[in-house]
C-alpha atoms as a PDB file:
ATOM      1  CA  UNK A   1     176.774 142.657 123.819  1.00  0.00           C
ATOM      2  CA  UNK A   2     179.004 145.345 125.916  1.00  0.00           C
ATOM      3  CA  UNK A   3     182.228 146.174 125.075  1.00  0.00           C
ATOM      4  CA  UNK A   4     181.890 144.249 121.751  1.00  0.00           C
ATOM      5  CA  UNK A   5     181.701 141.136 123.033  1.00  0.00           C
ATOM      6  CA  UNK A   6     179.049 138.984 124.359  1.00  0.00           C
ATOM      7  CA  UNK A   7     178.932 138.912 128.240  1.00  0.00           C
ATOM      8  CA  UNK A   8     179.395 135.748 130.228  1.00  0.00           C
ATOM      9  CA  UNK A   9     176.407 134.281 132.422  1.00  0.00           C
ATOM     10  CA  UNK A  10     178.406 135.789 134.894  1.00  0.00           C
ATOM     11  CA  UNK A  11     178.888 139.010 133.777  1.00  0.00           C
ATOM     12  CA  UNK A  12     175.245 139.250 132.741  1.00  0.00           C
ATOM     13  CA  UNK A  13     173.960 138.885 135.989  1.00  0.00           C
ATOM     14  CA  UNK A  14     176.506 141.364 137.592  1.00  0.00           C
ATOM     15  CA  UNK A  15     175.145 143.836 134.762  1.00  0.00           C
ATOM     16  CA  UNK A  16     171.102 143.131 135.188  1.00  0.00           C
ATOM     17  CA  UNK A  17     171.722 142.793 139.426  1.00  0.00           C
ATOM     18  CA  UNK A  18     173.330 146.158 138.767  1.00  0.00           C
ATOM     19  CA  UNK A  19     170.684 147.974 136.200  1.00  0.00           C
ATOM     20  CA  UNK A  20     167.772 146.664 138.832  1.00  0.00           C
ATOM     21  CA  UNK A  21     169.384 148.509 141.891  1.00  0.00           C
ATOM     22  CA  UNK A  22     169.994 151.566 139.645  1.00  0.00           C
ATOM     23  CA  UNK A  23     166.041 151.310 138.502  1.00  0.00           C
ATOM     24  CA  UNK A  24     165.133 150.501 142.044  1.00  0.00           C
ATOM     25  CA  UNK A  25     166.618 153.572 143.437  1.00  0.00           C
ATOM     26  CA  UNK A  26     164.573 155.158 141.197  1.00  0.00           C
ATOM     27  CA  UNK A  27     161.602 154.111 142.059  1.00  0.00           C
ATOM     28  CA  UNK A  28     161.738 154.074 145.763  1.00  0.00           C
ATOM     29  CA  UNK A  29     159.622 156.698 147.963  1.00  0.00           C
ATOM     30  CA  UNK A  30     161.267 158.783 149.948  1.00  0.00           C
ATOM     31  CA  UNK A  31     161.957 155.999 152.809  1.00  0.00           C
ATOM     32  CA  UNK A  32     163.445 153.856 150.383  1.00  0.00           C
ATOM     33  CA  UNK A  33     160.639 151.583 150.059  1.00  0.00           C
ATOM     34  CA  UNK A  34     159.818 150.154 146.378  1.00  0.00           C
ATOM     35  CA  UNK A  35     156.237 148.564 145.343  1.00  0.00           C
ATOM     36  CA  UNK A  36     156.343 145.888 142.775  1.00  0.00           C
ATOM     37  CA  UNK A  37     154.334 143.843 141.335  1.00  0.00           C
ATOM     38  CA  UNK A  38     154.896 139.641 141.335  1.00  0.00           C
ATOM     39  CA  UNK A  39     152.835 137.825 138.719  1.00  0.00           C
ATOM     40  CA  UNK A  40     152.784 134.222 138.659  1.00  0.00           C
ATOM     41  CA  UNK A  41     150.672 132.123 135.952  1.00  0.00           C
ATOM     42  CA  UNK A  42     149.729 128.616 136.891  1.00  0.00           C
ATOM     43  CA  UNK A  43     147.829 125.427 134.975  1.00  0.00           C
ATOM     44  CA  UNK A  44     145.120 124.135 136.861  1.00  0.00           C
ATOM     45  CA  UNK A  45     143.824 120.711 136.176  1.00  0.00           C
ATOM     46  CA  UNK A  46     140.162 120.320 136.796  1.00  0.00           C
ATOM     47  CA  UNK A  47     136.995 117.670 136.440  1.00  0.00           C
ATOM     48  CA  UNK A  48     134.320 119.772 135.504  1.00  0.00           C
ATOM     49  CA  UNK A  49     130.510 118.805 135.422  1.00  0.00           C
ATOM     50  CA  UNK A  50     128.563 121.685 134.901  1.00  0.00           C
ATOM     51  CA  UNK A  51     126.066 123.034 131.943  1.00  0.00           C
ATOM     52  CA  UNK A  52     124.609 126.603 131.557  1.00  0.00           C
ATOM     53  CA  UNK A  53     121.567 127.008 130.117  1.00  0.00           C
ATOM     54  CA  UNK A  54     119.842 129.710 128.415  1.00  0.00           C
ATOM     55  CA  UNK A  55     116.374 131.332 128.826  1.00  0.00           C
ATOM     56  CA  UNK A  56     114.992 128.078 126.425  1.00  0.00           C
ATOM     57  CA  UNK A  57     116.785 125.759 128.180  1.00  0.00           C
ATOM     58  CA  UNK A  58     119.159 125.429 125.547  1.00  0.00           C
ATOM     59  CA  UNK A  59     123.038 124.531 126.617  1.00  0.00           C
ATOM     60  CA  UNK A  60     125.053 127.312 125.798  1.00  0.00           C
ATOM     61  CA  UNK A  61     128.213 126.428 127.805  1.00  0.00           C
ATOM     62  CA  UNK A  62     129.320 122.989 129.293  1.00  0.00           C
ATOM     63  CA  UNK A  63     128.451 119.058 128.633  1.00  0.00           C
ATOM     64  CA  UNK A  64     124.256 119.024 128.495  1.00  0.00           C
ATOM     65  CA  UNK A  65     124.323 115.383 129.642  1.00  0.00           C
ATOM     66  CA  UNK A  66     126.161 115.946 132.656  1.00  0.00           C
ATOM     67  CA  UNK A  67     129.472 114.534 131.908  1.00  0.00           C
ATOM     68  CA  UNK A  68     132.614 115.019 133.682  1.00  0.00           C
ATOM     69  CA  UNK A  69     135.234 116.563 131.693  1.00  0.00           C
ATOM     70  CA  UNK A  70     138.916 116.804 132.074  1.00  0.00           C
ATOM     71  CA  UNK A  71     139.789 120.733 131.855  1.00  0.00           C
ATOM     72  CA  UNK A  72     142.946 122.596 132.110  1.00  0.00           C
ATOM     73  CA  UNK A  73     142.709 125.960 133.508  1.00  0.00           C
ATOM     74  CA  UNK A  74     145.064 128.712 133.017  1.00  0.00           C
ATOM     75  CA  UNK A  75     145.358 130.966 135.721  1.00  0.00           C
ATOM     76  CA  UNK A  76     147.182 134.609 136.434  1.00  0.00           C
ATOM     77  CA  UNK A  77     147.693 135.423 139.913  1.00  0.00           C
ATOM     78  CA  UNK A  78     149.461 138.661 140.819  1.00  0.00           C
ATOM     79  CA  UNK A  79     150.667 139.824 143.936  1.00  0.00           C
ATOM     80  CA  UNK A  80     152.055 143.743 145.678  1.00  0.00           C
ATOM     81  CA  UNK A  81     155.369 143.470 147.556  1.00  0.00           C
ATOM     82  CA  UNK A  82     157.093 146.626 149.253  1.00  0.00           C
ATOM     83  CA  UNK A  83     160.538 146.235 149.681  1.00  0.00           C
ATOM     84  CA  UNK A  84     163.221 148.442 151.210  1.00  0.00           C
ATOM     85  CA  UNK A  85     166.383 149.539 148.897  1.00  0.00           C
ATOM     86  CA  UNK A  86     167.959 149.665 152.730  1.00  0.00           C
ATOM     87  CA  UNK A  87     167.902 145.467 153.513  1.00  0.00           C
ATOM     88  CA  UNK A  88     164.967 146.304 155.636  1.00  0.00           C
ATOM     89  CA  UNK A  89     162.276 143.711 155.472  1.00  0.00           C
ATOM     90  CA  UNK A  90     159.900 143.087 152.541  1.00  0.00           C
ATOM     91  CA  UNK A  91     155.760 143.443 153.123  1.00  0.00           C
ATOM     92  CA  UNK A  92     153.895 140.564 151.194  1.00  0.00           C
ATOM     93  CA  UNK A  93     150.630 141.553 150.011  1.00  0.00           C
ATOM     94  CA  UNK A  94     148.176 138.448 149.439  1.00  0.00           C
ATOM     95  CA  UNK A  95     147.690 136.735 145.885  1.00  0.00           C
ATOM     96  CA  UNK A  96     144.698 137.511 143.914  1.00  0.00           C
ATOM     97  CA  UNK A  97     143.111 135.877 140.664  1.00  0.00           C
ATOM     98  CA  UNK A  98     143.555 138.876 138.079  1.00  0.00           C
ATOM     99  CA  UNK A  99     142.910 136.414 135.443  1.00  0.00           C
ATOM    100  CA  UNK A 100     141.551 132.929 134.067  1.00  0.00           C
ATOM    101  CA  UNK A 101     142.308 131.063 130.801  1.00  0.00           C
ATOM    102  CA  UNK A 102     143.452 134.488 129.030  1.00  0.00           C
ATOM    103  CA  UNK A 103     139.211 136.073 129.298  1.00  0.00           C
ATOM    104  CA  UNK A 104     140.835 139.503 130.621  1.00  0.00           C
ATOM    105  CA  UNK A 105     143.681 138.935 129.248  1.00  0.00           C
ATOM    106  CA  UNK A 106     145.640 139.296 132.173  1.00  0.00           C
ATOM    107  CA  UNK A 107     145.909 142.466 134.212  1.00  0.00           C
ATOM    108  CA  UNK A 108     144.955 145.472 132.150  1.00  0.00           C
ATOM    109  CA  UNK A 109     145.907 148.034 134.513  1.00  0.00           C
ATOM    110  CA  UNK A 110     149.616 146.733 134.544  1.00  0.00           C
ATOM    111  CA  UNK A 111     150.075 146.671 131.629  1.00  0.00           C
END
């Protein structure tokens, strides 16, 4: 709510577009340049046949009779952009697997 009202879509918009330039200016170096940070979580549907055995040959992971298995993956991909707060062009860094099915739970030196 601003002004004791509830904003329209609009309005909202105007007021984040607005509070993200302010915290980009912030944030930039001293050529105007701003790092951040794109994270993008994906499902990945898999058949799986695998089984991992232990020092007795036990199956401690996986289908022991060598099944394939419909699995759904979650993965967390995160990726560094530079941007200028100028219009200059933005750098892409590449995408990297920072985390799967939720094991890390997700990037802990973002958070």
């Amino acid at each position: 709510e601003k002004l004791g009202r509830r904003l329209g879509m609009g309005e909202a918009i105007s007021e984040i577009a607005g509070q993200l330039e302010s915290l980009a200016k912030k944030q930039a170096d001293s050529q105007g340049v701003v790092q951040s940070t794109i994270i993008c979580q994906t499902l990945i549907k898999c058949r799986e046949i695998f089984a991992v055995t232990n020092e007795l040959d036990q199956v401690v992971q996986g289908d022991p009779e060598g099944k394939v298995n419909d699995v759904t993956h979650l993965v967390r991909f995160e990726m560094t952009i530079s941007a200028s707060i100028n219009g200059g062009p933005s750098t892409l860094g590449s995408w990297q697997i920072t985390d799967i099915d939720d094991l890390l739970e997700g990037n802990v030196w973002y958070t």
